[in-house]
Protein backbone atom coordinates (compact mmCIF):
# COMPACT_ATOMS: atom_id res chain seq x y z
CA UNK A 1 48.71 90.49 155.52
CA UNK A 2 48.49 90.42 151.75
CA UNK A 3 50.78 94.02 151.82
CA UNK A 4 53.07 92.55 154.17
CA UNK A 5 52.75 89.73 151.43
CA UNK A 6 53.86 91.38 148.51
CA UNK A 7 56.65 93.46 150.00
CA UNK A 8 58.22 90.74 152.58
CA UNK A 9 57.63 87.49 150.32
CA UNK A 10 59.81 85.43 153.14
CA UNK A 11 58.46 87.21 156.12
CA UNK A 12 56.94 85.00 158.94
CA UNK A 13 53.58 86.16 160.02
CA UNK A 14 52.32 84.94 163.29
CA UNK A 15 48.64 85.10 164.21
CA UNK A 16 47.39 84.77 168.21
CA UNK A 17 43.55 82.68 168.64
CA UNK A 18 41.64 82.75 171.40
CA UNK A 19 39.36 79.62 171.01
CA UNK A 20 36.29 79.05 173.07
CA UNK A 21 34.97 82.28 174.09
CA UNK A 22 31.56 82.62 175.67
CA UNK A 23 28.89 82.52 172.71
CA UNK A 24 31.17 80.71 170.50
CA UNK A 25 28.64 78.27 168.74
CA UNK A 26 29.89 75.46 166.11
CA UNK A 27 28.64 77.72 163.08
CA UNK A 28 30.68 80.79 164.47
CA UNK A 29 34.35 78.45 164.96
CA UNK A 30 33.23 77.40 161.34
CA UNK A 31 33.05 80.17 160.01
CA UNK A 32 36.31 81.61 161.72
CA UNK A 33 38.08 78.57 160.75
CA UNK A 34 36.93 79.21 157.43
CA UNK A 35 38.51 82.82 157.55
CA UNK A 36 42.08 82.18 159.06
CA UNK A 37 42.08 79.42 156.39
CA UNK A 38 42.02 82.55 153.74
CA UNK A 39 45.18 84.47 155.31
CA UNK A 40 48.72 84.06 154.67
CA UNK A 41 49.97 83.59 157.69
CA UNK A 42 52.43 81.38 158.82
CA UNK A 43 52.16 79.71 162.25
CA UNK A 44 49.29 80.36 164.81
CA UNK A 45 49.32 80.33 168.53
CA UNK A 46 46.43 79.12 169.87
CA UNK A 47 44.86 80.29 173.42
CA UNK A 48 41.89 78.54 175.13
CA UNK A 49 39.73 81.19 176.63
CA UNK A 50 39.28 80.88 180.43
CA UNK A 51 36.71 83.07 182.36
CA UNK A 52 37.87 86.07 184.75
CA UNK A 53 35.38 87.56 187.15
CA UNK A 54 33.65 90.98 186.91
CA UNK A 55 34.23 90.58 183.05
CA UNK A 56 31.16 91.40 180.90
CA UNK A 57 31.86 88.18 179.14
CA UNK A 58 30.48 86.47 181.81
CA UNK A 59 26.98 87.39 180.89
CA UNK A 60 27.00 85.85 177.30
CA UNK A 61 24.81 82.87 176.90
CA UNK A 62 26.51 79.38 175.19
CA UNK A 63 29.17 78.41 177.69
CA UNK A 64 31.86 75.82 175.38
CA UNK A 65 32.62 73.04 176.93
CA UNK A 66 36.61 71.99 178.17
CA UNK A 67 36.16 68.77 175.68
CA UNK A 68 34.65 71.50 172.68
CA UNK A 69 37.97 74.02 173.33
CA UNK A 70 39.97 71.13 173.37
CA UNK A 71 39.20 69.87 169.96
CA UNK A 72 38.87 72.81 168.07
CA UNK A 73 42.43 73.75 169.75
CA UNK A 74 43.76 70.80 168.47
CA UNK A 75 41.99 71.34 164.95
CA UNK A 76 43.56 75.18 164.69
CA UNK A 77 47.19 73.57 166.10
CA UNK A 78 46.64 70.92 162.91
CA UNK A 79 46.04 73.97 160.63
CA UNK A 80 49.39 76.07 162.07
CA UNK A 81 51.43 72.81 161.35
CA UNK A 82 50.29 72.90 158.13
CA UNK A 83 50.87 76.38 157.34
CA UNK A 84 54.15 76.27 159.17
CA UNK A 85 55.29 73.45 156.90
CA UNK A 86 54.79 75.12 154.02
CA UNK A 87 56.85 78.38 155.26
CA UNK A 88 59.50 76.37 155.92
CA UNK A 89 59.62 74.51 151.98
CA UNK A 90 59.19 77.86 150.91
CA UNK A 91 62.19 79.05 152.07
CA UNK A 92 64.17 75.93 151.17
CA UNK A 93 67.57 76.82 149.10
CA UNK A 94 67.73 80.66 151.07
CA UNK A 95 70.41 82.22 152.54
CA UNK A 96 69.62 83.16 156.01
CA UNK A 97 71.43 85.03 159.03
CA UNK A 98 70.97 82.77 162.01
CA UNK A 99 71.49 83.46 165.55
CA UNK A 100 72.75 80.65 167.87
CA UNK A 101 71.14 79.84 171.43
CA UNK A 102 72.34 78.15 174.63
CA UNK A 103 71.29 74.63 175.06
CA UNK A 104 73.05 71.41 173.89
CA UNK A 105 69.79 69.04 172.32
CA UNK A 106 71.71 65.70 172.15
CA UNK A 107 74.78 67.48 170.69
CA UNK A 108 72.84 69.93 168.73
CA UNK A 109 72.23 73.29 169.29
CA UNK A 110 69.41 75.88 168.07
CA UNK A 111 69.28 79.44 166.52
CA UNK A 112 66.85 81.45 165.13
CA UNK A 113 67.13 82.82 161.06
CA UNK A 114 65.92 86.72 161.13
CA UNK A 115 62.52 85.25 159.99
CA UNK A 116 62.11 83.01 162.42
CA UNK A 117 63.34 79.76 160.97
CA UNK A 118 64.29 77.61 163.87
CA UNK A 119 67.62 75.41 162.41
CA UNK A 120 70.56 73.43 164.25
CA UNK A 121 73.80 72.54 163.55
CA UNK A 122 75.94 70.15 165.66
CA UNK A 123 77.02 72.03 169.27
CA UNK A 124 79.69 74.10 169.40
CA UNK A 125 79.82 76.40 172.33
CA UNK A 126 82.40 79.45 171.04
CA UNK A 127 79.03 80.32 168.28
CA UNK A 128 76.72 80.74 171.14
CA UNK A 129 75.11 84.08 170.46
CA UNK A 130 77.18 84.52 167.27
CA UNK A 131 75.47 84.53 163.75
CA UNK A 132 76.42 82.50 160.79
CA UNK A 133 75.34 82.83 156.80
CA UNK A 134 73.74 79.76 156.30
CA UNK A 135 71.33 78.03 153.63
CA UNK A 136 68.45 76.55 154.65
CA UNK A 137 67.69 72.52 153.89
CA UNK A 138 65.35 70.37 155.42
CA UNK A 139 68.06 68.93 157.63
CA UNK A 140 68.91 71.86 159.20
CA UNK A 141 65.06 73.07 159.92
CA UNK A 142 63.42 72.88 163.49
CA UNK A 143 66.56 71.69 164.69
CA UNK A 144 67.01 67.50 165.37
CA UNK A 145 63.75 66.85 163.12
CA UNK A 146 63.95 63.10 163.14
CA UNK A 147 64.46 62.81 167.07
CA UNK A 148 61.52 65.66 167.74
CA UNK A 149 59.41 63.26 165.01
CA UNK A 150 60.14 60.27 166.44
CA UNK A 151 59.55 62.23 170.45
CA UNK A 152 56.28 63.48 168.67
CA UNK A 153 55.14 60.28 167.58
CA UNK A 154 55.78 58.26 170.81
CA UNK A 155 53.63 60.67 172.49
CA UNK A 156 50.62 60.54 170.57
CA UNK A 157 51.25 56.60 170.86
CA UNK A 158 51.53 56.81 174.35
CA UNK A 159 48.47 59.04 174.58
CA UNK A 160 45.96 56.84 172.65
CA UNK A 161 47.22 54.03 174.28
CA UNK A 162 46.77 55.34 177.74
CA UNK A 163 43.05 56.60 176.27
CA UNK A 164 42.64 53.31 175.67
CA UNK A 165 43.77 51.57 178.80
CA UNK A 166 41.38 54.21 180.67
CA UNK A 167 38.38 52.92 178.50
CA UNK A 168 38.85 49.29 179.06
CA UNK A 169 39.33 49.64 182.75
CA UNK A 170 35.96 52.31 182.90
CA UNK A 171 34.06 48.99 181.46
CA UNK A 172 34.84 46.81 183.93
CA UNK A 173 32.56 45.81 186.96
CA UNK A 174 33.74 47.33 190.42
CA UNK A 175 33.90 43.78 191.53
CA UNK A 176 37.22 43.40 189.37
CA UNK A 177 38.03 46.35 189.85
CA UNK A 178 38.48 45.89 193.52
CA UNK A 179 40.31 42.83 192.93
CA UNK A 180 42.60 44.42 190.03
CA UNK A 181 43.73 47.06 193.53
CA UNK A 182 43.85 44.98 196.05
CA UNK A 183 46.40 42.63 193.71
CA UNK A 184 48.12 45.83 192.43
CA UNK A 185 48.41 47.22 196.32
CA UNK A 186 50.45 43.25 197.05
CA UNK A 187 52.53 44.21 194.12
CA UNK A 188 54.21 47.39 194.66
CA UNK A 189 54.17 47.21 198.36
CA UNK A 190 55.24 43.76 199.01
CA UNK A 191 56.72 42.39 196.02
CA UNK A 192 58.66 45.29 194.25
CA UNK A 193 58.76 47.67 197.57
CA UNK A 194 57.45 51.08 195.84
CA UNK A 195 59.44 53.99 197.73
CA UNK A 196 58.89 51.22 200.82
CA UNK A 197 61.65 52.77 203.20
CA UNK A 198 60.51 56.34 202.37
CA UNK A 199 57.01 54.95 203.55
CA UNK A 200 58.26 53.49 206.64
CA UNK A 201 60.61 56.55 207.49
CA UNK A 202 57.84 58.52 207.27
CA UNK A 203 55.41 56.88 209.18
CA UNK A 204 57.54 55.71 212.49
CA UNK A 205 58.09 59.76 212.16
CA UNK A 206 54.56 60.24 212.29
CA UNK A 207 53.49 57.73 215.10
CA UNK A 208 55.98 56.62 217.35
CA UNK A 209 53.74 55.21 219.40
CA UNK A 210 52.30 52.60 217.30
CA UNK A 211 53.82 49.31 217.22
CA UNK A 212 55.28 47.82 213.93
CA UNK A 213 52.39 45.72 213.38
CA UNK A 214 50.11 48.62 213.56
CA UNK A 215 52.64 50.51 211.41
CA UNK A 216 52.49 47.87 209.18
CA UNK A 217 48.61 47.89 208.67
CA UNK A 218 48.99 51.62 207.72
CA UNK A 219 51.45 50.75 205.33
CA UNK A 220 49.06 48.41 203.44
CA UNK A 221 46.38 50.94 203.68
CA UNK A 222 48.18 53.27 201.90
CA UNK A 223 49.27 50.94 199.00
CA UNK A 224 45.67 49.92 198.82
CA UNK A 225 44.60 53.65 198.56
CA UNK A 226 47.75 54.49 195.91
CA UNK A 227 46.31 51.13 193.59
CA UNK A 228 42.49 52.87 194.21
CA UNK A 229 44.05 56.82 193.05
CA UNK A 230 45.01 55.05 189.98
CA UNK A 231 42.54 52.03 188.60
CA UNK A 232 39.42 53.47 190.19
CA UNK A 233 39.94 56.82 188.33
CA UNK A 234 38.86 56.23 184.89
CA UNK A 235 35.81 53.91 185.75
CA UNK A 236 34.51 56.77 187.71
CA UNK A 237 35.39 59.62 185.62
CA UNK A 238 33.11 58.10 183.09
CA UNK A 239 30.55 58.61 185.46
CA UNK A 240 28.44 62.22 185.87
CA UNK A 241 29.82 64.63 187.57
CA UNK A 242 26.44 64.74 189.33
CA UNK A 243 26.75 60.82 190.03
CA UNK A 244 29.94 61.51 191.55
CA UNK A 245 29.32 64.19 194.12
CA UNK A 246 26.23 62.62 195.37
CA UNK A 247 27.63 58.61 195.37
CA UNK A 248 31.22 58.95 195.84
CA UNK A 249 31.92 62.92 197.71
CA UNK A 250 31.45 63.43 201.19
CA UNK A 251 31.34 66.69 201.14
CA UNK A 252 32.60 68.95 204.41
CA UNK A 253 30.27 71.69 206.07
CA UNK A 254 31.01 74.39 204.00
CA UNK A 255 29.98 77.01 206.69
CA UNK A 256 32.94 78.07 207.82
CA UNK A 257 33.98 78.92 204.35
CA UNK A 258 31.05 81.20 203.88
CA UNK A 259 31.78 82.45 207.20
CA UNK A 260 35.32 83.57 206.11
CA UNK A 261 34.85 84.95 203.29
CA UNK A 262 32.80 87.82 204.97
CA UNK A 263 36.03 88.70 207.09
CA UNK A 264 38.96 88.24 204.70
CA UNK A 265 39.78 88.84 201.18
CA UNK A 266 42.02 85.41 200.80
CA UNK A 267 41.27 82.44 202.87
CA UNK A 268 43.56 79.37 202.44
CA UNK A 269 42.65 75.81 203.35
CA UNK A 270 45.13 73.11 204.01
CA UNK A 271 43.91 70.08 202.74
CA UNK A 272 45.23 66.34 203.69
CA UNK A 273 47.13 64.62 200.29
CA UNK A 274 45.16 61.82 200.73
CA UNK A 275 42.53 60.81 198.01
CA UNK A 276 41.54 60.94 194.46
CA UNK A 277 42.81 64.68 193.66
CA UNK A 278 41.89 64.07 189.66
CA UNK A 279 37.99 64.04 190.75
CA UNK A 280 38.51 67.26 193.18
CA UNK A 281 37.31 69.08 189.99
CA UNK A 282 33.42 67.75 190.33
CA UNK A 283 33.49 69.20 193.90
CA UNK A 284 32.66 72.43 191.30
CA UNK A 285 28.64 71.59 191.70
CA UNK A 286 28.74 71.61 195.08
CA UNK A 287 30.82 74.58 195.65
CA UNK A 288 28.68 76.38 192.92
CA UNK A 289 25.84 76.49 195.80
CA UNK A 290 27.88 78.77 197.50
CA UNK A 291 29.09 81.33 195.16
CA UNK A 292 32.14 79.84 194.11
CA UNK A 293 34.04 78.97 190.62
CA UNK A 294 37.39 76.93 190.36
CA UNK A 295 40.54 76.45 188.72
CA UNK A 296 42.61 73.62 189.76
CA UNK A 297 46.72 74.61 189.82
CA UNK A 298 48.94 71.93 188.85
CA UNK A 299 52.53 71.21 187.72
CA UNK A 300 52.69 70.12 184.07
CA UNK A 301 54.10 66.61 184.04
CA UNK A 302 57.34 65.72 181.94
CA UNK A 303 55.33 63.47 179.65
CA UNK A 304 53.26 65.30 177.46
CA UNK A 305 50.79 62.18 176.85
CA UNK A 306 49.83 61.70 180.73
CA UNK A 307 49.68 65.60 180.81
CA UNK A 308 47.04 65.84 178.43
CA UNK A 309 45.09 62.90 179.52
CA UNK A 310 45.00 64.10 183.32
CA UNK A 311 44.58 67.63 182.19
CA UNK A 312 41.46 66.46 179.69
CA UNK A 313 39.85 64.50 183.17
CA UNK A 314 40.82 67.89 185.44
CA UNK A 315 38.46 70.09 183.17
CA UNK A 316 35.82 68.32 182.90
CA UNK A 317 33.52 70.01 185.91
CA UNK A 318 36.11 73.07 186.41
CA UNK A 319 36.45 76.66 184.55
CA UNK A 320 40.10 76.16 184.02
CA UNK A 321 43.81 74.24 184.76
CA UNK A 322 46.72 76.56 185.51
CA UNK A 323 50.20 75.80 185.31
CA UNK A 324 51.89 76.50 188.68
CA UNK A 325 54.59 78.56 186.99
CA UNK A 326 51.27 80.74 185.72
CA UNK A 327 49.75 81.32 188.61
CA UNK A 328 50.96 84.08 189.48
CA UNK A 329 50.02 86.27 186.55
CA UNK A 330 46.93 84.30 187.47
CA UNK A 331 46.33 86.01 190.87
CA UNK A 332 47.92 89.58 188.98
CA UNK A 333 44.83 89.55 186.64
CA UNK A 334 42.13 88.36 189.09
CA UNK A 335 42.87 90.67 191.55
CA UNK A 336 42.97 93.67 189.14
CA UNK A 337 39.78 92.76 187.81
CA UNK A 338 38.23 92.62 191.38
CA UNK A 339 40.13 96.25 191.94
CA UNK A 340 38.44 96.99 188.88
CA UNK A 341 35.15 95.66 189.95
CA UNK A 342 34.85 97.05 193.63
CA UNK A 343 36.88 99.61 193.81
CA UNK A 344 38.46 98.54 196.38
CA UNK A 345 42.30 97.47 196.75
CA UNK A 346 43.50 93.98 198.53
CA UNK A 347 44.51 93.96 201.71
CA UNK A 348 48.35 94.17 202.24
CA UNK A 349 48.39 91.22 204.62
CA UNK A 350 46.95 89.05 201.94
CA UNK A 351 49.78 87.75 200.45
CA UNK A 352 49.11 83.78 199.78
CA UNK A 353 51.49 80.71 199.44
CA UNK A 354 51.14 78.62 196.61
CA UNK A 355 51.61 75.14 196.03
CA UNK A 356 49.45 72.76 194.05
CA UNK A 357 46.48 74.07 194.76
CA UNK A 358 43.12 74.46 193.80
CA UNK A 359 41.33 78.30 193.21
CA UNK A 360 37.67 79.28 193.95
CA UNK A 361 36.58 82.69 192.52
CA UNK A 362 33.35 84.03 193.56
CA UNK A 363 31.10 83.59 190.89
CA UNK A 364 29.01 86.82 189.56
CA UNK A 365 25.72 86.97 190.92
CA UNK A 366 23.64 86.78 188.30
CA UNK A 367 25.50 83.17 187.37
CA UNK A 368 25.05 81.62 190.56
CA UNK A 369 22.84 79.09 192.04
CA UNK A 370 20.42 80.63 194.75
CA UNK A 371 18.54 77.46 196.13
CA UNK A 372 20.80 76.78 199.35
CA UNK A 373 20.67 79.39 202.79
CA UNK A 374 24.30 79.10 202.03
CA UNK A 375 24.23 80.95 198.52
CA UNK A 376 21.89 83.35 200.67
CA UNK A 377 23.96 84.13 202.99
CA UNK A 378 27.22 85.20 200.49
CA UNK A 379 24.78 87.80 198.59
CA UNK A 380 26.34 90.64 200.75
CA UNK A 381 30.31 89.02 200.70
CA UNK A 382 32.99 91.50 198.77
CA UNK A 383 34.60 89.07 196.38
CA UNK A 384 36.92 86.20 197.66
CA UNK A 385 40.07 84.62 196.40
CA UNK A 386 40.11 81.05 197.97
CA UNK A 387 43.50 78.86 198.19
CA UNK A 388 42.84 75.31 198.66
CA UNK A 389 46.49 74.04 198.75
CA UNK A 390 47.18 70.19 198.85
């Protein structure tokens, strides 16, 4: 880097970091913190590891937890903003040869300088994929600065707010709780009609048979359940994930899974969208018993605060969160490393649907939990790729 340095002054040097690995103690992110702190480079693109079967990774001790590769990801994204900063006042007063992109950003569009300075300059459609001589000032950097600030700004608002509002309602007694639901439930359903004649469409589809009154009662049920999804969530995901699964889980016979798996290399289960799918993640302990490991699949929402928050309380008891727009790369990589593994190649039938779903990997042998017939009985399976789509 120092070479690159001295003869390309103005060059941008990106770095990719895989944070979290397997073995990764406190004194060893230290100590690489310590050591990207010493380069010159200008931005850094931070990766949290996630585990892949049949990897010899899987055998190193010191697991880090979700909350650990959160925070140092979020320390190493603090450090890249810093460095990328200073690239950017360091090329202040330049002449660059900028590229312009499609997109109109509230009547501003983007281009890229040839070393990757991001600028804008109001939208004008004839430059798109023309360049332009410019020089570079702090309003023209990173494009509509004081709109992405002010964006930035509301989100991390939003986010400690919403961190907030979870910790107040985790203190308080169930017996409030229930009442805080119940009144909630009156609220949307009765008073300001939440999505009330989608609801009703949709059930008189469902049962024709039932009268309106018995309609009805459904209809407060599920208003009652939508209030419980949402103010019951953060008292109990304060809660062990051990507490959880043995007080609030009813867990299904998991035979028939087990029994699957011995015939077919993908097995998908259709699951009912009804319940709390933001503790489906602490089913992990159970489904450890029987050989199993899971990612949960989801669809990143618009606002980045609620994504992180929900995404922080999804990886709490599972290995990983995919993106659904990722998961199929996802799949690509798993099943090469079980080609890899086995030698064996997937069957050509197996060719799985996706929706939001949840995965279960097989764990490795030597990582899983032999006390139950039921892990017994898997010893002999080929590895399994399980869809639980919802």
């Amino acid at each position: 880097m120092e070479l690159i340095r001295e003869l390309m002054p103005h060059a941008f040097i990106g770095v990719d970091v895989i944070v979290g690995t397997r073995g990764e103690e406190e004194r060893y992110f230290e100590e690489c913190y310590q050591f990207l702190e010493s380069l010159p480079f200008s931005q850094l693109h931070v990766f949290s590891y996630s585990e892949r079967e049949g990897t010899a990774a899987l055998s190193i001790e010191h697991a880090v937890t979700p909350r650990d590769k959160h925070k140092r990801s979020q320390r190493l994204a603090r450090l890249s903003e810093e460095r990328l900063q200073d690239f950017y006042r360091a090329n202040l007063g330049r002449e660059l040869t900028v590229i312009w992109e499609h997109g109109n950003y509230d009547g501003r569009m983007m281009g890229h300088s040839e070393n990757y300075i991001r600028v804008a300059q109001p939208y004008d459609e004839a430059a798109i994929g023309t360049t332009t001589r410019i020089t570079h000032s702090t309003s023209m950097r990173r494009g509509p600065s004081s709109i992405e600030h002010i964006r930035e700004m509301t989100e991390q608002l939003t986010y400690y707010l919403l961190r907030a509002l979870f910790g107040l309602l985790a203190r308080l007694p169930w017996v409030v709780i229930h009442a805080l639901c119940h009144a909630t439930a009156f609220l949307i359903g009765r008073v300001v009609g939440y999505r009330r004649a989608v609801v009703r469409d949709n059930l008189s589809r469902s049962f024709p048979e039932k009268t309106i009154e018995e309609l009805r009662q459904i209809e407060r049920d599920f208003y009652l359940q939508f209030a419980y999804n949402f103010l019951s969530t953060p008292k109990l995901l304060h809660q062990s994930p051990e507490r959880l699964t043995t007080e609030h889980f009813i867990m299904p016979d998991l035979s028939p899974l087990v029994e699957a798996a011995k015939e077919y290399d993908c097995v998908l289960v259709a699951l009912g969208h009804y319940g709390n799918w933001e503790l489906f993640s602490t089913g992990q302990i159970q489904l450890a018993t029987i050989g199993y490991s899971m990612d949960q699949v989801y669809r990143p929402l618009k606002s980045k605060a609620l994504d992180r928050l929900f995404a922080e309380q999804r990886q709490r008891s599972a290995h990983a969160s995919s993106p659904g727009d990722k998961i199929a790369r996802h799949i690509v990589e798993y099943v090469c490393a079980r080609t890899a593994v086995t030698g064996s190649s997937p069957r050509s039938r197996t060719k799985p649907r996706i929706g939001h779903a949840t995965l279960l990997h097989r764990l490795p042998s030597t990582s899983r939990q032999r006390s139950s017939t039921a892990s017994s009985a898997l010893e002999e399976v080929p590895p399994t790729h399980l869809l639980l789509r919802h």
